[in-house]
PDB file of N, CA and C in Angstrom:
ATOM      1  N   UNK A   1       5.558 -16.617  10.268  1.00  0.00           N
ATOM      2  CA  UNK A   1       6.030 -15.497   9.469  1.00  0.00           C
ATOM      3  C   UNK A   1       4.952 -15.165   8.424  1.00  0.00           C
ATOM      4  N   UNK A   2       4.627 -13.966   8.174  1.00  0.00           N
ATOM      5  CA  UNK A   2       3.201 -13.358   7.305  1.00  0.00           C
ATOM      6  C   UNK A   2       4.237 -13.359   6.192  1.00  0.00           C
ATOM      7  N   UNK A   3       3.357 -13.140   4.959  1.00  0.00           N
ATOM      8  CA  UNK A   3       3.465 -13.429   3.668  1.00  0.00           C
ATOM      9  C   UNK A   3       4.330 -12.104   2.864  1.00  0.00           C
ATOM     10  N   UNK A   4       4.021 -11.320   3.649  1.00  0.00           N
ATOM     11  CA  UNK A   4       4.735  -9.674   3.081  1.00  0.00           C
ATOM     12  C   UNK A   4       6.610 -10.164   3.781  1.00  0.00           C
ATOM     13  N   UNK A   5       6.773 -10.499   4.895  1.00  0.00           N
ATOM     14  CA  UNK A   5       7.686 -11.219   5.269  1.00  0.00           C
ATOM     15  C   UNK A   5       8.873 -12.367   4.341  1.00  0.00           C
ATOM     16  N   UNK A   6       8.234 -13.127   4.031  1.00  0.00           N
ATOM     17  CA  UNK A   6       8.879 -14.217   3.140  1.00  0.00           C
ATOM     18  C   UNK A   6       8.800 -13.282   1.930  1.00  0.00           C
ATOM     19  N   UNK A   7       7.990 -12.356   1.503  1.00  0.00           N
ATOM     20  CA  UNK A   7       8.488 -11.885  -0.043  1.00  0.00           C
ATOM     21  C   UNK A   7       9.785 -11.341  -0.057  1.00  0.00           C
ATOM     22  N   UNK A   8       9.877  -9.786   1.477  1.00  0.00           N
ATOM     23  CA  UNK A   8      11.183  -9.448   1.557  1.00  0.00           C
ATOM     24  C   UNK A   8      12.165 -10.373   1.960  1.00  0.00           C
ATOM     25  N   UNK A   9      12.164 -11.451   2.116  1.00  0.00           N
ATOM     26  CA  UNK A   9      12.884 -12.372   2.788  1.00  0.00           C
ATOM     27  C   UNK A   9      13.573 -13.012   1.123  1.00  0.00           C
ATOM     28  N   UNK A  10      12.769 -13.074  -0.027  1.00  0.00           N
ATOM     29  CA  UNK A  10      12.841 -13.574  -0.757  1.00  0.00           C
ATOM     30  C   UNK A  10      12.359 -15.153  -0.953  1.00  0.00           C
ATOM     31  N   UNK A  11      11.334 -15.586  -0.089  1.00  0.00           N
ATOM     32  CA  UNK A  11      11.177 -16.986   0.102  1.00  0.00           C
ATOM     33  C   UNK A  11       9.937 -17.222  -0.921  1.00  0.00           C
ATOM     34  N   UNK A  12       9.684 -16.547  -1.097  1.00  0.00           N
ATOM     35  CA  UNK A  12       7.976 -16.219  -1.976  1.00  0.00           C
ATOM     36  C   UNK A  12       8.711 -15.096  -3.253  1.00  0.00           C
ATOM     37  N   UNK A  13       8.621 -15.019  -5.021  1.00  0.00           N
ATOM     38  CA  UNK A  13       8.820 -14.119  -5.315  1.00  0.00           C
ATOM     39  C   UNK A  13       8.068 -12.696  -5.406  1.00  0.00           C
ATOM     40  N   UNK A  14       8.260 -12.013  -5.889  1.00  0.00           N
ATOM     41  CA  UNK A  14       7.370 -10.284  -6.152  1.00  0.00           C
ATOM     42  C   UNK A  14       7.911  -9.737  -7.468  1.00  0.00           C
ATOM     43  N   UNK A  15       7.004  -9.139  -8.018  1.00  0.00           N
ATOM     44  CA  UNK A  15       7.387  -8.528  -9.159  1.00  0.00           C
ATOM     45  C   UNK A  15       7.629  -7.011  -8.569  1.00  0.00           C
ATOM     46  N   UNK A  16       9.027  -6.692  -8.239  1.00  0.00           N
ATOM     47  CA  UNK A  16       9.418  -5.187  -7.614  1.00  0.00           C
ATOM     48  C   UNK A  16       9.235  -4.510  -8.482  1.00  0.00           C
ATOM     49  N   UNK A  17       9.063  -3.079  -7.672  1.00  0.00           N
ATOM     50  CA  UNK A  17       9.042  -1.719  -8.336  1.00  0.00           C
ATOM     51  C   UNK A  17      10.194  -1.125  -8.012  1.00  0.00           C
ATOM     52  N   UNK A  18      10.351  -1.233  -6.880  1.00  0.00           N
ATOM     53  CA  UNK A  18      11.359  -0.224  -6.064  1.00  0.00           C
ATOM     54  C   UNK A  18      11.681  -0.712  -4.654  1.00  0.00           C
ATOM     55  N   UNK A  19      13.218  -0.753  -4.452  1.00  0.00           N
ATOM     56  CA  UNK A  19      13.230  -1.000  -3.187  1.00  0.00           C
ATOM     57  C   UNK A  19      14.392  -0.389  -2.661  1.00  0.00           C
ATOM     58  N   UNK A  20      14.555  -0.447  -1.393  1.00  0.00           N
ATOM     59  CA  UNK A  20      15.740   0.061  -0.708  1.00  0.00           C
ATOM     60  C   UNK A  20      16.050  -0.459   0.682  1.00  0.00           C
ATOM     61  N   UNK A  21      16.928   0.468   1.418  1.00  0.00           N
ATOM     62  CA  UNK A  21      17.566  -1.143   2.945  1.00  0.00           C
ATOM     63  C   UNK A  21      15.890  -1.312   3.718  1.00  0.00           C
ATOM     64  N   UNK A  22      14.859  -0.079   3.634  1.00  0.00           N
ATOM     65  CA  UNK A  22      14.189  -0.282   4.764  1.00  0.00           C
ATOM     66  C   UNK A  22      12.352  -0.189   4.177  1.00  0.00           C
ATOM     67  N   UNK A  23      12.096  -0.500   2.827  1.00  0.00           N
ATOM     68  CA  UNK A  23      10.986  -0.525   2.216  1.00  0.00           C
ATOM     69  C   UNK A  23      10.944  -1.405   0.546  1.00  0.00           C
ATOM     70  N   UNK A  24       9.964  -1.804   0.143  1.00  0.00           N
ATOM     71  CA  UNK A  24      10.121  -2.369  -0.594  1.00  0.00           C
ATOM     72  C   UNK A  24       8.217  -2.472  -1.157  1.00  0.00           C
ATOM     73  N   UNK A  25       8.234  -2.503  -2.992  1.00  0.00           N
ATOM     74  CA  UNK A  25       7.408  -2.019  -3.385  1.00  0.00           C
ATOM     75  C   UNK A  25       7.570  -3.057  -4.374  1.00  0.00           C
ATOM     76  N   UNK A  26       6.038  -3.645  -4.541  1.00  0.00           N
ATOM     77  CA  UNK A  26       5.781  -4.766  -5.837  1.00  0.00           C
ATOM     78  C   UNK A  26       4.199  -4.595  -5.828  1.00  0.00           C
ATOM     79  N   UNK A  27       4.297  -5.440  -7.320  1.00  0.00           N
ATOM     80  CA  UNK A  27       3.256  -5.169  -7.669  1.00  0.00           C
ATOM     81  C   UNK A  27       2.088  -6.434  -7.032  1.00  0.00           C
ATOM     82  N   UNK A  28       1.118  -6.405  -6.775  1.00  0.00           N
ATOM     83  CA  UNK A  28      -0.186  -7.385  -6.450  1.00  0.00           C
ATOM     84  C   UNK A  28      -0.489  -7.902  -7.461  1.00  0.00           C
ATOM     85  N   UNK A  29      -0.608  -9.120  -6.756  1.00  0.00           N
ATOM     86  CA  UNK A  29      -0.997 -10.154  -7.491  1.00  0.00           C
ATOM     87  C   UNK A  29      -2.684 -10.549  -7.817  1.00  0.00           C
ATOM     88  N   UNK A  30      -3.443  -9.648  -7.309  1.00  0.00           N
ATOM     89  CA  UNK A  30      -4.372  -9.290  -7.367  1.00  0.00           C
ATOM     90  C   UNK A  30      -5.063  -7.970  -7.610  1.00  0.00           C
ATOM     91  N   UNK A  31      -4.543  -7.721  -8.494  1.00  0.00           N
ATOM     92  CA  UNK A  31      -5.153  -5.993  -9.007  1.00  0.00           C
ATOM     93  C   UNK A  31      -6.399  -5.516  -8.647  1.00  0.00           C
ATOM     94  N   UNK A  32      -6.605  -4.453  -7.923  1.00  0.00           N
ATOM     95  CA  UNK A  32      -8.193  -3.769  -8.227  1.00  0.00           C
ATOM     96  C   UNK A  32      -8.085  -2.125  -9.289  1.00  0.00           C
ATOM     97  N   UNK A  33      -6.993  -1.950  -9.944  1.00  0.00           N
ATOM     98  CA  UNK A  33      -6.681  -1.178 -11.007  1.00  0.00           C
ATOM     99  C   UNK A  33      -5.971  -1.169 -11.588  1.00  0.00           C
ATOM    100  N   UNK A  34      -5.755  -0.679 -13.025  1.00  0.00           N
ATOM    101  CA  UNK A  34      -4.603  -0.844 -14.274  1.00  0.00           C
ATOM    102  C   UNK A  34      -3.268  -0.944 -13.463  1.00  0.00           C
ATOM    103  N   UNK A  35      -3.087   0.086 -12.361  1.00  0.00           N
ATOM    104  CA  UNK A  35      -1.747   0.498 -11.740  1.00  0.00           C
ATOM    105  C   UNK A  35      -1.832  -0.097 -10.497  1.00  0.00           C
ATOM    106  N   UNK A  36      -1.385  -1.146  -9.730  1.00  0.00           N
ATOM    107  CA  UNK A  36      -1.589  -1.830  -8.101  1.00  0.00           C
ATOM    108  C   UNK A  36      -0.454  -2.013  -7.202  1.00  0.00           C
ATOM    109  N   UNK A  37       0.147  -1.665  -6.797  1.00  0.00           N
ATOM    110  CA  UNK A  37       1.404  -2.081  -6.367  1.00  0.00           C
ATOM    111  C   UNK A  37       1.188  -1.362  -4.941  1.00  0.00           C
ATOM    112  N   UNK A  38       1.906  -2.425  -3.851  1.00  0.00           N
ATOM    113  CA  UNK A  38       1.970  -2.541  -2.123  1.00  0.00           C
ATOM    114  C   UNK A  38       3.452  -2.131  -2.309  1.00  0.00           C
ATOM    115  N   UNK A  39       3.283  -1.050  -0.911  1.00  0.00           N
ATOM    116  CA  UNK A  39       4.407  -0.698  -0.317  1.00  0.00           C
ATOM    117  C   UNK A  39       4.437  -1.234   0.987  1.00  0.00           C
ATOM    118  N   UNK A  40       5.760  -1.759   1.341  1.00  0.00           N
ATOM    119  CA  UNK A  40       5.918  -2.536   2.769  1.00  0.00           C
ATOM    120  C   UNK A  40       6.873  -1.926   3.148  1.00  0.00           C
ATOM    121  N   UNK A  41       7.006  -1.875   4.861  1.00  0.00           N
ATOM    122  CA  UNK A  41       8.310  -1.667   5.385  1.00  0.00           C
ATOM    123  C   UNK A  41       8.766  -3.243   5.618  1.00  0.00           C
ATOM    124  N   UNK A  42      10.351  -3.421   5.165  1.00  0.00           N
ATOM    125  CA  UNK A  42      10.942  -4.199   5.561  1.00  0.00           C
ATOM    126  C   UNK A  42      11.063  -4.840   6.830  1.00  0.00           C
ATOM    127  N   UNK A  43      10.741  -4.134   7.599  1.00  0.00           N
ATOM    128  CA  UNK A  43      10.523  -4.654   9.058  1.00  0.00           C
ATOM    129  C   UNK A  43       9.300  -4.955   9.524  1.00  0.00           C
ATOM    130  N   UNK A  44       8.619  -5.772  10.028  1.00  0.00           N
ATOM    131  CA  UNK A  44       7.088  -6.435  10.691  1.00  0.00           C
ATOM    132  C   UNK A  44       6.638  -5.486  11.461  1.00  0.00           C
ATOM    133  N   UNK A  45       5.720  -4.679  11.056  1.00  0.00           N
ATOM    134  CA  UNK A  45       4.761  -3.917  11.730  1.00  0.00           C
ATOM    135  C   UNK A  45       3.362  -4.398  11.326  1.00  0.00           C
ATOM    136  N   UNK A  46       2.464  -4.650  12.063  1.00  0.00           N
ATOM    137  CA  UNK A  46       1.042  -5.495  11.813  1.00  0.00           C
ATOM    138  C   UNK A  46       0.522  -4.345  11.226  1.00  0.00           C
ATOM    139  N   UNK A  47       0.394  -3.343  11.683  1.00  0.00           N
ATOM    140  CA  UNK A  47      -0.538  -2.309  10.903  1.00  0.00           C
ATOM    141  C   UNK A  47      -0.558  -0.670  11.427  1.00  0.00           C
ATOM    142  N   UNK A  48      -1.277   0.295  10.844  1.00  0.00           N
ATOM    143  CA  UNK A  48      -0.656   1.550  11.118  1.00  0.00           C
ATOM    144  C   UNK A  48      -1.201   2.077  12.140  1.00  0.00           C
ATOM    145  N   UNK A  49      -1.936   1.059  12.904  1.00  0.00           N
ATOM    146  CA  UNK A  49      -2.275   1.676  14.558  1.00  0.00           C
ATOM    147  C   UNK A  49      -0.866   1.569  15.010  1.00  0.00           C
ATOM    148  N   UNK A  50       0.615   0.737  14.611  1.00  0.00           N
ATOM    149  CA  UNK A  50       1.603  -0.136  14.962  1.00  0.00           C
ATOM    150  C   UNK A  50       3.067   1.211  14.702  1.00  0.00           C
ATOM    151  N   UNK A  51       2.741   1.844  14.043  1.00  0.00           N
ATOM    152  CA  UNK A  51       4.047   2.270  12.926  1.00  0.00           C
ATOM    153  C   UNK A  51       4.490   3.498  13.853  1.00  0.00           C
ATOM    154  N   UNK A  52       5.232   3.547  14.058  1.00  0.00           N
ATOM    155  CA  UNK A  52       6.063   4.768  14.634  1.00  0.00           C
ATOM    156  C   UNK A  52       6.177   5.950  13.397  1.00  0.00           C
ATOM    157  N   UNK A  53       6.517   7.133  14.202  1.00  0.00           N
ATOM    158  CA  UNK A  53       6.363   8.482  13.236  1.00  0.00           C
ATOM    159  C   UNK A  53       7.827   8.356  11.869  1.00  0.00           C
ATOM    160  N   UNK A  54       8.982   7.872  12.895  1.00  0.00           N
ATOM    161  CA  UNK A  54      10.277   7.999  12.305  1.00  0.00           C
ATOM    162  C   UNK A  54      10.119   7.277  10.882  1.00  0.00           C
ATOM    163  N   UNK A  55       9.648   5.909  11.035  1.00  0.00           N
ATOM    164  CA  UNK A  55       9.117   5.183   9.933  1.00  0.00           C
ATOM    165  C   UNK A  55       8.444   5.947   8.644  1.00  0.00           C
ATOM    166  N   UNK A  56       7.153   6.523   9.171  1.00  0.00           N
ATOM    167  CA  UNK A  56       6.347   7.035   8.354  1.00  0.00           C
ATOM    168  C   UNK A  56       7.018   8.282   7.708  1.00  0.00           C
ATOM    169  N   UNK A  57       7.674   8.623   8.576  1.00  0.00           N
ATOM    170  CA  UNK A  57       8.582  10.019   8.107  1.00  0.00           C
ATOM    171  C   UNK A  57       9.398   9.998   6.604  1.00  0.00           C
ATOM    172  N   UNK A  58      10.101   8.391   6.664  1.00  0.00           N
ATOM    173  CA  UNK A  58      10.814   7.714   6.043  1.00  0.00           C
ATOM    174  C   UNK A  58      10.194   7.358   4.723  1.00  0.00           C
ATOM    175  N   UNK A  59       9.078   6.178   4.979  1.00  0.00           N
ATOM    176  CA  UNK A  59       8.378   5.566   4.172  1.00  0.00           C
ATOM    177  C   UNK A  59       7.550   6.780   3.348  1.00  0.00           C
ATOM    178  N   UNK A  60       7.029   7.944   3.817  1.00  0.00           N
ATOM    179  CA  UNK A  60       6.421   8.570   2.705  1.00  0.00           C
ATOM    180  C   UNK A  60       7.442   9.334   1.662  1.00  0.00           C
ATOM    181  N   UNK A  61       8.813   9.579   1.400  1.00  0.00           N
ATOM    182  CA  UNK A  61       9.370   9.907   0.797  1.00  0.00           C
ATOM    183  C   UNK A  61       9.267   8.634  -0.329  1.00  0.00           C
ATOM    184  N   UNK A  62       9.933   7.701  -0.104  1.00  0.00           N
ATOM    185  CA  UNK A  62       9.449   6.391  -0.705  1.00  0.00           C
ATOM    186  C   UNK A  62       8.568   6.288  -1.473  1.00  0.00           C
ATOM    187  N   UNK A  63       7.114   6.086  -0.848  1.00  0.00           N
ATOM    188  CA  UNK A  63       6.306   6.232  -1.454  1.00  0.00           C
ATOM    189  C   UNK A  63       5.733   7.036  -2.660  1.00  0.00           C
ATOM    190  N   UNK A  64       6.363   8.285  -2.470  1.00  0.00           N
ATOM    191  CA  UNK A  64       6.617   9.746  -3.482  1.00  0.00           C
ATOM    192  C   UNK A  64       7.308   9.354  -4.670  1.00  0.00           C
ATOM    193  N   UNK A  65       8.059   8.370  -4.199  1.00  0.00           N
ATOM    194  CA  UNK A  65       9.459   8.198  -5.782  1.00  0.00           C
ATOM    195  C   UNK A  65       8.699   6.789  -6.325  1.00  0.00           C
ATOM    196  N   UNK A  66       8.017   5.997  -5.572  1.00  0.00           N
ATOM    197  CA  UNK A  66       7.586   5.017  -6.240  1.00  0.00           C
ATOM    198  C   UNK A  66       6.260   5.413  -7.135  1.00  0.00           C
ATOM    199  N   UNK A  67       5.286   5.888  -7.085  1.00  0.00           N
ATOM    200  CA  UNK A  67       4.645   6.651  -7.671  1.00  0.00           C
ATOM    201  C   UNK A  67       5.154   7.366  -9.058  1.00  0.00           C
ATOM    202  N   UNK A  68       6.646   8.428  -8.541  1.00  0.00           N
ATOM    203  CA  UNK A  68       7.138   8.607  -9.851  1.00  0.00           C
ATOM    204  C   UNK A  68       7.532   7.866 -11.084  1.00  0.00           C
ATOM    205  N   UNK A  69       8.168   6.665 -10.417  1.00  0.00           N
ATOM    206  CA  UNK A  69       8.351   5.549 -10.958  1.00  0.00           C
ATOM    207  C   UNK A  69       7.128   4.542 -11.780  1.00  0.00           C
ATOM    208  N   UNK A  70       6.233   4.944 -11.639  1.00  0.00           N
ATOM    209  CA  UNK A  70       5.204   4.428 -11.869  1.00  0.00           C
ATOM    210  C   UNK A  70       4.104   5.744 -12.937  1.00  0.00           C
ATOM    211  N   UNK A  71       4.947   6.825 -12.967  1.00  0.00           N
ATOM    212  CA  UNK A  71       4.540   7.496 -13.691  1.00  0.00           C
ATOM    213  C   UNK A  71       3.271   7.967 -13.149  1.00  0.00           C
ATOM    214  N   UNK A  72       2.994   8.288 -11.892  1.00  0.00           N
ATOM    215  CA  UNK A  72       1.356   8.437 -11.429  1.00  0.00           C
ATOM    216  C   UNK A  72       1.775   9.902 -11.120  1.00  0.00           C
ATOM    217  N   UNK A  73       2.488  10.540 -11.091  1.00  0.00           N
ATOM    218  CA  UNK A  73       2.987  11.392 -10.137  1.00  0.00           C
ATOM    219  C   UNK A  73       1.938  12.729 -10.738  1.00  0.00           C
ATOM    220  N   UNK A  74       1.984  12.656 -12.144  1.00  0.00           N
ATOM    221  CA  UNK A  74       1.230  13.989 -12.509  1.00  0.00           C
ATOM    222  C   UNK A  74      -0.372  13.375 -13.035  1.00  0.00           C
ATOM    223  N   UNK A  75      -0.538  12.260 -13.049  1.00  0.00           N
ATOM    224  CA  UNK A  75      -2.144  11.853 -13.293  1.00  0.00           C
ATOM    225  C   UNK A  75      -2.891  11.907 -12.455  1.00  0.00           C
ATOM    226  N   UNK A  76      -2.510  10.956 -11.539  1.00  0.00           N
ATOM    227  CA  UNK A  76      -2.829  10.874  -9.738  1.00  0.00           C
ATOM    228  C   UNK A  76      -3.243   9.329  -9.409  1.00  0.00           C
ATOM    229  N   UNK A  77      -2.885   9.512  -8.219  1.00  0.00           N
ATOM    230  CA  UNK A  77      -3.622   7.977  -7.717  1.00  0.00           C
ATOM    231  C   UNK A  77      -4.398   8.097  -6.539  1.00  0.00           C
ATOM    232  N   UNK A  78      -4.881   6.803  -6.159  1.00  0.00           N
ATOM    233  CA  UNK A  78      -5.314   6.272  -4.700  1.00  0.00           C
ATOM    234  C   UNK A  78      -4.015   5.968  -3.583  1.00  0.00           C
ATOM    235  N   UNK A  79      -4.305   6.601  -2.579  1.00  0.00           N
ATOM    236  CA  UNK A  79      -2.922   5.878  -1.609  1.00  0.00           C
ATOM    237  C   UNK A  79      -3.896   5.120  -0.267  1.00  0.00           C
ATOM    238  N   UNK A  80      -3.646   4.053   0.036  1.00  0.00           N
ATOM    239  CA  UNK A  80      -4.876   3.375   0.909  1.00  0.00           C
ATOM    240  C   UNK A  80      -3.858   2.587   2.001  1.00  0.00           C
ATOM    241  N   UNK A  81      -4.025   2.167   3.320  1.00  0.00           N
ATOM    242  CA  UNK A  81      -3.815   1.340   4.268  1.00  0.00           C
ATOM    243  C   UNK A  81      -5.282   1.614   4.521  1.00  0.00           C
ATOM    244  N   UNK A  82      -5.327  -0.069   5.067  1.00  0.00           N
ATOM    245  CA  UNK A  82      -6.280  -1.264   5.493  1.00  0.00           C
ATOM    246  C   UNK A  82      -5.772  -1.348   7.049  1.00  0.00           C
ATOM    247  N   UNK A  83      -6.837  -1.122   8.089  1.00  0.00           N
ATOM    248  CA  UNK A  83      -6.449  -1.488   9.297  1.00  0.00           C
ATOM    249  C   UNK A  83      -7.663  -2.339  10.060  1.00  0.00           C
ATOM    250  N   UNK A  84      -6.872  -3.273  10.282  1.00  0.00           N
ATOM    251  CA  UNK A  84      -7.679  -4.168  11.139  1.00  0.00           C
ATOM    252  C   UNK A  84      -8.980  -4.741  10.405  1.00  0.00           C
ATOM    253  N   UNK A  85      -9.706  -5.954  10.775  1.00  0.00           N
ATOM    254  CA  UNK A  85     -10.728  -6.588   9.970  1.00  0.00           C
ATOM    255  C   UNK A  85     -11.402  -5.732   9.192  1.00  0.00           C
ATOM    256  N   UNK A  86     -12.669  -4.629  10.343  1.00  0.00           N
ATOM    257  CA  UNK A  86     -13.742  -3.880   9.575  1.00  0.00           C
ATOM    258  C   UNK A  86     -12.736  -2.913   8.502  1.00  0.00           C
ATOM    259  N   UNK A  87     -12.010  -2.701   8.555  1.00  0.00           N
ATOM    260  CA  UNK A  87     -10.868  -1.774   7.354  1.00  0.00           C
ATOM    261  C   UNK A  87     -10.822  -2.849   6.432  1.00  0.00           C
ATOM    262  N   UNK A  88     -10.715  -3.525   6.207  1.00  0.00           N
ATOM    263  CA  UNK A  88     -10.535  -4.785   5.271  1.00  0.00           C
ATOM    264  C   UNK A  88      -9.099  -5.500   5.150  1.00  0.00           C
ATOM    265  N   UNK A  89      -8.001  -5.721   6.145  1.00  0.00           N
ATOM    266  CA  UNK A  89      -6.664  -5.292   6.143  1.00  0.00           C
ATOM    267  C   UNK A  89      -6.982  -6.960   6.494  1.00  0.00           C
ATOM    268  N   UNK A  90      -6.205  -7.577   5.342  1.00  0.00           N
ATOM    269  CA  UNK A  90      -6.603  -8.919   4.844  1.00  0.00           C
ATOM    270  C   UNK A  90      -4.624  -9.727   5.337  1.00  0.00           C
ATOM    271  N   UNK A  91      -4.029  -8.871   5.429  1.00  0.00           N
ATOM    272  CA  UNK A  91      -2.356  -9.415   5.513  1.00  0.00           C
ATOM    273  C   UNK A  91      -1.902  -8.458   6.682  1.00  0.00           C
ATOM    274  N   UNK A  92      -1.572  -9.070   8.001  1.00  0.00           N
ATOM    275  CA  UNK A  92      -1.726  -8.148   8.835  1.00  0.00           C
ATOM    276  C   UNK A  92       0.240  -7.685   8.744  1.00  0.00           C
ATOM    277  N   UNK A  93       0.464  -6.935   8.194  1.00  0.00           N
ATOM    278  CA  UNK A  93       1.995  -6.621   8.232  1.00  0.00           C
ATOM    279  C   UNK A  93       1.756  -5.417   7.386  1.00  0.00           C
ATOM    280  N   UNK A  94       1.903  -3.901   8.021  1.00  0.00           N
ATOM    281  CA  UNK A  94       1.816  -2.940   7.107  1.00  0.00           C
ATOM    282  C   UNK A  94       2.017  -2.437   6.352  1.00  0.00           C
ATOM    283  N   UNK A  95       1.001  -2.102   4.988  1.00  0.00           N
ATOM    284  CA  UNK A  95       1.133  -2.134   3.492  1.00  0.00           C
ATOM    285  C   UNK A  95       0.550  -0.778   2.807  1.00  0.00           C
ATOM    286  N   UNK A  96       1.093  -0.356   1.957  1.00  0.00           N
ATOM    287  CA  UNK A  96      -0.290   0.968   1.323  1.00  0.00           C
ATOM    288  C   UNK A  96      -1.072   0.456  -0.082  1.00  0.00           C
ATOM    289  N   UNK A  97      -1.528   0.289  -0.559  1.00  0.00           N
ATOM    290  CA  UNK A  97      -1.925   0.343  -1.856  1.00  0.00           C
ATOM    291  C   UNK A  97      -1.515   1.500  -2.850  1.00  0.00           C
ATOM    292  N   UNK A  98      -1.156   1.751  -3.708  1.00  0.00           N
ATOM    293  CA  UNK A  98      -1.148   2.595  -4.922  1.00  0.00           C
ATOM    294  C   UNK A  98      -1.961   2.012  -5.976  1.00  0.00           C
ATOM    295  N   UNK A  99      -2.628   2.618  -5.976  1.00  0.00           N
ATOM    296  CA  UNK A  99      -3.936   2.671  -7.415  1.00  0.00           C
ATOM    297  C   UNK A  99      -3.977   3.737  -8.357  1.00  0.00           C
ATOM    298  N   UNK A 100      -3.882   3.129  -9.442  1.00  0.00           N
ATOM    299  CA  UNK A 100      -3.395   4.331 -10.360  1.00  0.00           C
ATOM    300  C   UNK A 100      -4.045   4.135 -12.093  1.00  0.00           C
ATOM    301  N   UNK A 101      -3.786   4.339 -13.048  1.00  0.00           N
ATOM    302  CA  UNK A 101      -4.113   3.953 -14.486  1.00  0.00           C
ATOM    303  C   UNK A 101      -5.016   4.490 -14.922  1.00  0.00           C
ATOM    304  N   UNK A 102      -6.002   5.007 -14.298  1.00  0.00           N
ATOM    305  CA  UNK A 102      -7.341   5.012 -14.722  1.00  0.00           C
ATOM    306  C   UNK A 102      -8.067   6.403 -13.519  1.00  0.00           C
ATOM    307  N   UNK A 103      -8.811   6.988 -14.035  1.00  0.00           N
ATOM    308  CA  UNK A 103     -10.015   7.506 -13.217  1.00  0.00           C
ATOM    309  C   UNK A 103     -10.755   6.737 -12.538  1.00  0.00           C
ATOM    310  N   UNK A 104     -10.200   6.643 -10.960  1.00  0.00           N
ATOM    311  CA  UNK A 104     -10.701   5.539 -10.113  1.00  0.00           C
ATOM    312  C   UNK A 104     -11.916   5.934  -9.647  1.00  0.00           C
ATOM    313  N   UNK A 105     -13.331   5.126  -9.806  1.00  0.00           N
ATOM    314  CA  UNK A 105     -14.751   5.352  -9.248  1.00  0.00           C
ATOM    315  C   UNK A 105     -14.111   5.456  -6.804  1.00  0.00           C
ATOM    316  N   UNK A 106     -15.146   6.175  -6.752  1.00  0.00           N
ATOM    317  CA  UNK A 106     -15.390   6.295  -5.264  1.00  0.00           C
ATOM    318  C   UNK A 106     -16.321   5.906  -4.840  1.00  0.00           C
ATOM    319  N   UNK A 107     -17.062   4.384  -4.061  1.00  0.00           N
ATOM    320  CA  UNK A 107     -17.765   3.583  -3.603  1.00  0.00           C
ATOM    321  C   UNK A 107     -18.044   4.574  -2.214  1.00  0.00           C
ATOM    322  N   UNK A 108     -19.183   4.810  -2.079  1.00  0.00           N
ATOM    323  CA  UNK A 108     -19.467   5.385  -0.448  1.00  0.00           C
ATOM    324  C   UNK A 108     -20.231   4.231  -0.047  1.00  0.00           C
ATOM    325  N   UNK A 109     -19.932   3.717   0.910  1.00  0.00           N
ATOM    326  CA  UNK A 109     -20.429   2.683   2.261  1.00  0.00           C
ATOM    327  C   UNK A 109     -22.135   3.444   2.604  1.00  0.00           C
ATOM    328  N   UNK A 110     -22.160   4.530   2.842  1.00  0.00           N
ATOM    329  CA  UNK A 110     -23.698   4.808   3.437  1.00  0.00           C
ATOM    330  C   UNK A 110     -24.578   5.542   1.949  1.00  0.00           C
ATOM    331  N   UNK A 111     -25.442   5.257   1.958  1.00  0.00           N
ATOM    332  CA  UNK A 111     -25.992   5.670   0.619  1.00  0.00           C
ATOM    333  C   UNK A 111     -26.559   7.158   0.811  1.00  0.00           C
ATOM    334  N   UNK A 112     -26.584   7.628   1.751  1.00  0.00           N
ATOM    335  CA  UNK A 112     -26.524   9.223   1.958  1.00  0.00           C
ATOM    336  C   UNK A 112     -25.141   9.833   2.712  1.00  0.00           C
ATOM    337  N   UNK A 113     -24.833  10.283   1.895  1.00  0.00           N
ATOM    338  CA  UNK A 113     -23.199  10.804   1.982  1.00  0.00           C
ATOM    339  C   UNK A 113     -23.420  11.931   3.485  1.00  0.00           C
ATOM    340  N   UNK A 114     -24.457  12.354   3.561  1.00  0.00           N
ATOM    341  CA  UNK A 114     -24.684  13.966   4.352  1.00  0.00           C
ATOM    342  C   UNK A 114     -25.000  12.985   5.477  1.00  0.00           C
ATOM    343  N   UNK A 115     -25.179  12.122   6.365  1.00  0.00           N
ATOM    344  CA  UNK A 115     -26.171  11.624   7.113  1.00  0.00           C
ATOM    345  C   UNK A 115     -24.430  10.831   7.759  1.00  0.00           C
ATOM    346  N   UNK A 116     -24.718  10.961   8.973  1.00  0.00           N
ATOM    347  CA  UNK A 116     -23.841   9.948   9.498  1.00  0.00           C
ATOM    348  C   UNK A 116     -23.545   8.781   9.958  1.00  0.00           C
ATOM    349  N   UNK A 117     -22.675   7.696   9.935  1.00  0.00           N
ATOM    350  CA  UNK A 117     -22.855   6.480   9.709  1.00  0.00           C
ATOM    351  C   UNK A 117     -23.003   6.117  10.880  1.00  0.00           C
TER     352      UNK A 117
END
């Protein structure tokens, strides 16, 4: 059982934001900004090559109110899934990031943006 698993399970705790019967939102325990918090579906999906539309249909409303909740709604944030190793998708059970607090810098991977990778 993956680790996003036992949190909704309650076997591991989370500091929640928001939850409901079929998603659930806490904050990381590892921040990469003022504002960090993972959204999960309650149910085991490895990742968003994995996720059916009905889900996503679902989960982005969610996502919309957790944000509000978080007061990002009129500043703005980052919204991120990680897929698979080269993505960096470190917990394979599908998650989004919300990044928020701050004017987040944008890291480009190729050092000429115009040139293709």
């Amino acid at each position: 059982m993956c680790i996003f698993c036992k949190i909704v399970k309650e076997e591991i705790p989370s500091n929640k934001v928001l939850e409901n019967d079929e998603f659930l939102a806490f904050h990381d325990i590892n921040p990469s900004a003022p504002v960090h918090v993972l959204v999960i579906p309650k149910k085991h999906i490895e990742s968003f090559n994995e996720v059916d539309s009905d889900t996503m249909a679902k989960m982005t409303p969610f996502i919309q109110d957790v944000a509000k909740e978080l007061c990002l709604d009129k500043t703005g944030y980052r919204l991120v899934t990680n897929v698979g190793r080269d993505g960096g998708q470190e917990v394979k059970h599908l998650h989004f990031h919300i990044l928020g607090g701050a004017k987040l810098p944008w890291h480009r991977l190729h050092p000429d943006p115009k040139k293709n990778i």
